[in-house]
Protein backbone atom coordinates (compact mmCIF):
# COMPACT_ATOMS: atom_id res chain seq x y z
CA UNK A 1 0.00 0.00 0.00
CA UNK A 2 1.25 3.15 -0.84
CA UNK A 3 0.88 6.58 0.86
CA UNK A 4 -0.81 7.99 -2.36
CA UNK A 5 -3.47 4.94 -1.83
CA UNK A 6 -3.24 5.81 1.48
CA UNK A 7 -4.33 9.71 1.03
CA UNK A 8 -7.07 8.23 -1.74
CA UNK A 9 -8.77 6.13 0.89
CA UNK A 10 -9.10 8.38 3.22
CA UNK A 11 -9.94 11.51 1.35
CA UNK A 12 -12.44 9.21 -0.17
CA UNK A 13 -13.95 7.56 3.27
CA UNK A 14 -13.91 11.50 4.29
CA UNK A 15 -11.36 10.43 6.89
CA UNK A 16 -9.39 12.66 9.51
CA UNK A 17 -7.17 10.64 11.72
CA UNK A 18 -7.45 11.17 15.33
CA UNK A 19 -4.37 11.40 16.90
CA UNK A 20 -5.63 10.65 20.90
CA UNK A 21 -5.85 6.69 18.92
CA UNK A 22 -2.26 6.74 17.69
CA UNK A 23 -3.21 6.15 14.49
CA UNK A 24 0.15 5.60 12.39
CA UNK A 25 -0.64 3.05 9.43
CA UNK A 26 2.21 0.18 8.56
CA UNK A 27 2.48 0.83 5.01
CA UNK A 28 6.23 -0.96 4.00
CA UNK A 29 5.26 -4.39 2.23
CA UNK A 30 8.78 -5.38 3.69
CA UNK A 31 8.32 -4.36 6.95
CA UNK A 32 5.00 -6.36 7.41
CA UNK A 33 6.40 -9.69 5.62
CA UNK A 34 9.26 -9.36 7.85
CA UNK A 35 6.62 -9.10 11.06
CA UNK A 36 4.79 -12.40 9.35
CA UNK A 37 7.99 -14.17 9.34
CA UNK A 38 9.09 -13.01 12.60
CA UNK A 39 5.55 -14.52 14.28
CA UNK A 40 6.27 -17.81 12.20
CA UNK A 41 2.87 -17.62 11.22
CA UNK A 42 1.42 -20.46 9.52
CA UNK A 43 -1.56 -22.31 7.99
CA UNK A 44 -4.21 -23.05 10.75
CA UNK A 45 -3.02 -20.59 12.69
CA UNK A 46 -5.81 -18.02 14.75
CA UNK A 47 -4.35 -14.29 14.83
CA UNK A 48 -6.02 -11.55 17.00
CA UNK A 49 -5.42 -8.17 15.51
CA UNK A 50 -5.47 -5.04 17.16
CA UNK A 51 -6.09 -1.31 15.70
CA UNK A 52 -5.93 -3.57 11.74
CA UNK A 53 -6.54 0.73 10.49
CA UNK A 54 -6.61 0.45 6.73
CA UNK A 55 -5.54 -3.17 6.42
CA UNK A 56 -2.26 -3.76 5.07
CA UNK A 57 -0.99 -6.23 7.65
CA UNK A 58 -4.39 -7.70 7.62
CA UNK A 59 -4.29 -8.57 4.36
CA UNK A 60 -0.96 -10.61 4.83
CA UNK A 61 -2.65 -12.29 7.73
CA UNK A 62 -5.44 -13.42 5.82
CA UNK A 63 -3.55 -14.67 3.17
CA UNK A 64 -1.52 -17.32 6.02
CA UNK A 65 -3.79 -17.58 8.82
CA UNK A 66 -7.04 -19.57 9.09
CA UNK A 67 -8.76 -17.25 11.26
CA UNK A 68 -8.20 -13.57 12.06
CA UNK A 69 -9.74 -11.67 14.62
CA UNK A 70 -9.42 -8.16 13.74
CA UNK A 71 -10.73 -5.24 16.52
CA UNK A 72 -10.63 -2.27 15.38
CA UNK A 73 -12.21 1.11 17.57
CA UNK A 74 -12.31 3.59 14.77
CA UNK A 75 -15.83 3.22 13.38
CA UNK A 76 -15.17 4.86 10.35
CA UNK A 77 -12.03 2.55 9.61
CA UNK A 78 -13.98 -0.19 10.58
CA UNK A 79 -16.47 0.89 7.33
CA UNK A 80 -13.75 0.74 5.03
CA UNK A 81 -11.85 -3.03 6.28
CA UNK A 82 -15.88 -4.19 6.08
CA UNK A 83 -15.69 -2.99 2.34
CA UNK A 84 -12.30 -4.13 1.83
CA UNK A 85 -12.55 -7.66 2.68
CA UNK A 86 -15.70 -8.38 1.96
CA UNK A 87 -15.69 -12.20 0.87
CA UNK A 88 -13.17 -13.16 3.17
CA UNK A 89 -14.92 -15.94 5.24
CA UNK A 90 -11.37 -16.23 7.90
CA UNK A 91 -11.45 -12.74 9.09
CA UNK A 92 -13.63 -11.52 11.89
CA UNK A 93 -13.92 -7.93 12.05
CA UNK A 94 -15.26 -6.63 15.75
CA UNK A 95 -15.77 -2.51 16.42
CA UNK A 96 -14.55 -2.39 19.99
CA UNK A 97 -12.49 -1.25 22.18
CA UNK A 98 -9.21 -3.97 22.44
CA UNK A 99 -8.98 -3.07 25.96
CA UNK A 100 -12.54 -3.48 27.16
CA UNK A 101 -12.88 -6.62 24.61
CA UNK A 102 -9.86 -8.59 26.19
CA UNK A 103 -11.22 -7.64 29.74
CA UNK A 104 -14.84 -8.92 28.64
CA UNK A 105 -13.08 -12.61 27.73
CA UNK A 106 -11.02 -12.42 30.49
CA UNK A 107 -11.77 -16.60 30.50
CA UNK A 108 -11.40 -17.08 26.65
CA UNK A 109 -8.91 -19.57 25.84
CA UNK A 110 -6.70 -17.79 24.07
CA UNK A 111 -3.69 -20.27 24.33
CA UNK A 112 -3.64 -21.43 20.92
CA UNK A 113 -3.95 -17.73 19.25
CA UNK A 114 -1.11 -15.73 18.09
CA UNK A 115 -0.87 -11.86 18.86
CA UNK A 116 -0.02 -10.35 15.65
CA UNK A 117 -0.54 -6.37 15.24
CA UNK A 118 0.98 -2.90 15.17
CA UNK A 119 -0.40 -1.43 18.12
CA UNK A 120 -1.58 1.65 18.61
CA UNK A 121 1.13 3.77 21.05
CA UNK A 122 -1.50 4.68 23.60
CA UNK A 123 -3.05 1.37 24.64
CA UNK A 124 0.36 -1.07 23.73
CA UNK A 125 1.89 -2.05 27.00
CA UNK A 126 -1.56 -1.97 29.23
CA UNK A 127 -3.02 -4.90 26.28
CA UNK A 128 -0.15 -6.62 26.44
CA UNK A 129 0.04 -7.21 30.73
CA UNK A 130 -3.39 -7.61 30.02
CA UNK A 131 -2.87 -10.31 27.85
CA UNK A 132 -0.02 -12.36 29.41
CA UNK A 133 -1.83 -12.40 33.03
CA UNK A 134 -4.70 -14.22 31.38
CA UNK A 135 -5.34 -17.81 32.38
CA UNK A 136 -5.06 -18.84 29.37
CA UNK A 137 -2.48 -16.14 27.66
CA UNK A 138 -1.46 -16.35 23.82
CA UNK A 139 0.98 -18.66 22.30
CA UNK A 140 2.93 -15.56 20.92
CA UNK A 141 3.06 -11.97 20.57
CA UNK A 142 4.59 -9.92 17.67
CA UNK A 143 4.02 -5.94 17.81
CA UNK A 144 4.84 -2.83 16.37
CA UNK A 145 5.20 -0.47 19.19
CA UNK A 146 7.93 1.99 20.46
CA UNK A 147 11.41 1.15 20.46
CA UNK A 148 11.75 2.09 23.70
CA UNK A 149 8.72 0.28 24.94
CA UNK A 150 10.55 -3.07 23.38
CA UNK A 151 13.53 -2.09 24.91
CA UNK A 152 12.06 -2.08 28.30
CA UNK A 153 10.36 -5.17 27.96
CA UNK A 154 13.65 -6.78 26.98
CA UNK A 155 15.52 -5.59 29.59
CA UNK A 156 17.64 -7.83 32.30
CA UNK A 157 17.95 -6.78 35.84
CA UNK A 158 19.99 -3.92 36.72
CA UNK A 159 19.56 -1.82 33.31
CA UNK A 160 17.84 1.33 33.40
CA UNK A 161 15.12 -0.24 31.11
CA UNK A 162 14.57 -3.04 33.57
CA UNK A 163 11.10 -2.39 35.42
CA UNK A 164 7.58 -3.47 35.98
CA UNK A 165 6.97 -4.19 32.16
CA UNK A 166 9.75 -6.11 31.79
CA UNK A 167 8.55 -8.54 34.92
CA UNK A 168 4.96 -8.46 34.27
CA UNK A 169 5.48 -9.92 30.80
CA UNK A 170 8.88 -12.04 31.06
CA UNK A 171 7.10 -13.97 33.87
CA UNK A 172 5.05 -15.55 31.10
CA UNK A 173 7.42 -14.96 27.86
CA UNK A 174 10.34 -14.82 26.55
CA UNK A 175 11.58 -12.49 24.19
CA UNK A 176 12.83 -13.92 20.99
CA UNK A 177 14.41 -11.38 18.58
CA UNK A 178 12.91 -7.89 17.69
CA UNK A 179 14.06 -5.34 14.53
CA UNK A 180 13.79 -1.42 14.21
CA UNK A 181 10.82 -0.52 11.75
CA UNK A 182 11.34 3.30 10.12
CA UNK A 183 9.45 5.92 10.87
CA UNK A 184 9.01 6.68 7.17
CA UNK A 185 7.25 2.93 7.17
CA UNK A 186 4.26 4.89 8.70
CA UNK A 187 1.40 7.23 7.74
CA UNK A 188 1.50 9.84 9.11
CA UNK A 189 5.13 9.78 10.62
CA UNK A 190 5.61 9.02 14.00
CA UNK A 191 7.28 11.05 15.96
CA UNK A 192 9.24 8.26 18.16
CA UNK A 193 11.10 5.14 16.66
CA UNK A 194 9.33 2.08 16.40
CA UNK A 195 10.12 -1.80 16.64
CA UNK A 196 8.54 -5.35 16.22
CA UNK A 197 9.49 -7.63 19.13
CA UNK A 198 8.04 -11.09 19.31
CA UNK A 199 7.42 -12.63 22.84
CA UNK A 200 6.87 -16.85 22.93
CA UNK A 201 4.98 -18.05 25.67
CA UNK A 202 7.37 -20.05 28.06
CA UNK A 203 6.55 -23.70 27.38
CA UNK A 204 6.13 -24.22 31.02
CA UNK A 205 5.10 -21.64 33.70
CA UNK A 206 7.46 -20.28 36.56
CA UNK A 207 4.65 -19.42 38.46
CA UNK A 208 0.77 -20.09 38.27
CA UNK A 209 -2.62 -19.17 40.52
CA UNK A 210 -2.12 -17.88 43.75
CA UNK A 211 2.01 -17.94 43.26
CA UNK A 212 1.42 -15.81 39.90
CA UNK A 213 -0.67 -13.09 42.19
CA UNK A 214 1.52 -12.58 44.15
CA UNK A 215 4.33 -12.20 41.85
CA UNK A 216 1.95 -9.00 40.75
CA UNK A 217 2.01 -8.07 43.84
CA UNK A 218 5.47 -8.04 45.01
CA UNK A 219 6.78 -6.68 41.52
CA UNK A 220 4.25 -3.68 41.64
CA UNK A 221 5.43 -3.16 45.05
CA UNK A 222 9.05 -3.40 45.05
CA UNK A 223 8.75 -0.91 41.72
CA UNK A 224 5.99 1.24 43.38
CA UNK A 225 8.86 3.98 44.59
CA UNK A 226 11.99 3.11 42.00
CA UNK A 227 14.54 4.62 44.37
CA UNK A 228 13.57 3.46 47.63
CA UNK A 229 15.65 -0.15 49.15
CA UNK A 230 12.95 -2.95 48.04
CA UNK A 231 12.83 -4.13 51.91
CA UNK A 232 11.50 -0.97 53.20
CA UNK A 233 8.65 -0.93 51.02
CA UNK A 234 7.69 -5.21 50.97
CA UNK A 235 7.39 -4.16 54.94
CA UNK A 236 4.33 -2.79 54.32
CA UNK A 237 2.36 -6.12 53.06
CA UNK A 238 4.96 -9.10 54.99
CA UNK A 239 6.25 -9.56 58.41
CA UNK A 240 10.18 -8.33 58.49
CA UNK A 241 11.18 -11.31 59.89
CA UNK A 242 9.90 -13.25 57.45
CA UNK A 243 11.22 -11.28 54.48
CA UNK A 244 14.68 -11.60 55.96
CA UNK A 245 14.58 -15.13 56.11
CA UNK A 246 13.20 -15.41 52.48
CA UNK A 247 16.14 -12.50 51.16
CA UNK A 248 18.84 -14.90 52.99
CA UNK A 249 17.37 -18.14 51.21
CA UNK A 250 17.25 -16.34 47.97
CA UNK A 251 20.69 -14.17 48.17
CA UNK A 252 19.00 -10.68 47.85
CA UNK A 253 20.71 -7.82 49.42
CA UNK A 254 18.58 -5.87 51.99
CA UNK A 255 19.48 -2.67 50.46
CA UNK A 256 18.77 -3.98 47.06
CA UNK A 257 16.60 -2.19 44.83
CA UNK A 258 13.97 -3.74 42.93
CA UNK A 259 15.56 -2.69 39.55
CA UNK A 260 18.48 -5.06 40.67
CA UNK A 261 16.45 -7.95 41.32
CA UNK A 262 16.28 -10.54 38.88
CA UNK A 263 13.83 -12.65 37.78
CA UNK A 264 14.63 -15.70 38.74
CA UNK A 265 14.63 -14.14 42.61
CA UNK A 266 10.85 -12.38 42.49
CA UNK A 267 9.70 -15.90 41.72
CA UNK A 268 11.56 -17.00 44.87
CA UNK A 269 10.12 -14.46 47.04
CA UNK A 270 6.46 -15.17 45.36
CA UNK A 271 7.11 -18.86 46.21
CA UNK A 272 7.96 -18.33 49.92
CA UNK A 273 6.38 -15.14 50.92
CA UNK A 274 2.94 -17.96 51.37
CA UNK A 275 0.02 -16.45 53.73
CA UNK A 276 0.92 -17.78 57.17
């Protein structure tokens, strides 16, 4: 799709973008084969597709996928993919809010469904914790969204991109490979840099039910005031005595901060810090 088909359609549709959605359309046919290929999408597989805009990465969907659920929030967009792909039996097309739909099916079994979608800036990391804290989460997810949101969820303990995002997701992924999409790949130009990352659900879980509450609980915590010692705020929800004990067992320093906590060690603290 080019950005003079681009201008046609929506001068056309009569359509002014709204920037409070983030709407910045994937135009590069490059870009989106290399986001198919990065998702190793295949025949049979079910793809949920956020903010699909004019329908260029839909389109490439459709022609692996055997089902795509497509939600788009922009009515008048939503006109336009309805005219567009008209005929195609695979795609489901839904006018809705992504947010407010995911929270709806809260239950759905999404565990055999691939995230596949350039998301728009102002709802990306929100539908993506959303997502992975589900029962049953997706099998993988592959988005557009800023390069320094993918940064951030990349990150390892003790970088300055390592944080809440980072935990909230990696406790239920891991991050495979991502790649740096232009700006100029976009219409209208986006301001910040953008990047695919995909994210493949760990094939078994490091923490589940009440363990993977708690987890929440202790990550939101511990990152709740970024510069204060971990210990001083986990105070306020467990007995000291007992988080001493567990920071022994587990080799945390009790003037760590949470940014220099690893992984590995909030699931040991989730695991032992059980209700007495």
């Amino acid at each position: 799709m080019t950005i003079t088909e681009i201008r046609r359609i929506l001068a056309e549709s009569d359509i002014r973008l709204t920037k409070s959605l983030g709407q910045h359309f994937l135009h590069d046919g490059n870009q989106i084969r290399r986001i198919v290929e990065l998702a190793k999408l295949a025949a049979g597989d079910s793809v949920l597709e956020v903010g699909p805009g004019l329908g260029a990465l839909t389109g490439a969907l459709l022609e692996r996928a055997a089902r795509v659920l497509a939600i788009e929030k922009d009515r008048r967009l939503e006109r336009h993919l309805q005219r567009r792909f008209a005929g195609f039996p695979a795609l489901e097309l839904v006018l809705d809010d992504a947010m407010e739909y995911v929270r709806r099916r809260r239950d759905h079994d999404w565990s055999e469904w691939k995230l596949i979608a350039n998301l728009p800036y102002s709802v990306g990391s929100a539908l993506l914790v959303e997502l992975a804290l589900m029962p049953a989460s997706p099998a993988r997810l592959t988005v557009t969204l800023q390069a320094e949101v993918a940064g951030r969820i990349r990150a390892d303990a003790g970088s300055r991109e390592y944080g809440l995002l980072s935990l909230l997701l990696q406790i239920k992924y891991v991050p495979t490979d991502w790649f740096r999409v232009p700006a100029a790949c976009f219409f209208p130009v986006p301001e910040v840099t953008s990047a695919c990352i995909d994210l493949e659900r760990r094939t078994r879980p490091l923490v589940e039910g009440a363990e993977l509450t708690r987890f929440v609980r202790i990550v939101k915590l511990g990152f709740s005031q970024r510069r204060k010692i971990m210990f001083k705020l986990l105070k306020s929800a467990w007995p000291e005595s007992r988080l001493r004990e567990s920071y022994e067992a587990l080799g945390i320093d009790l003037r760590a901060r949470a940014e220099s906590v690893t992984l590995e060690r909030f699931v040991g603290l989730a695991r032992r810090l059980r209700p007495e």
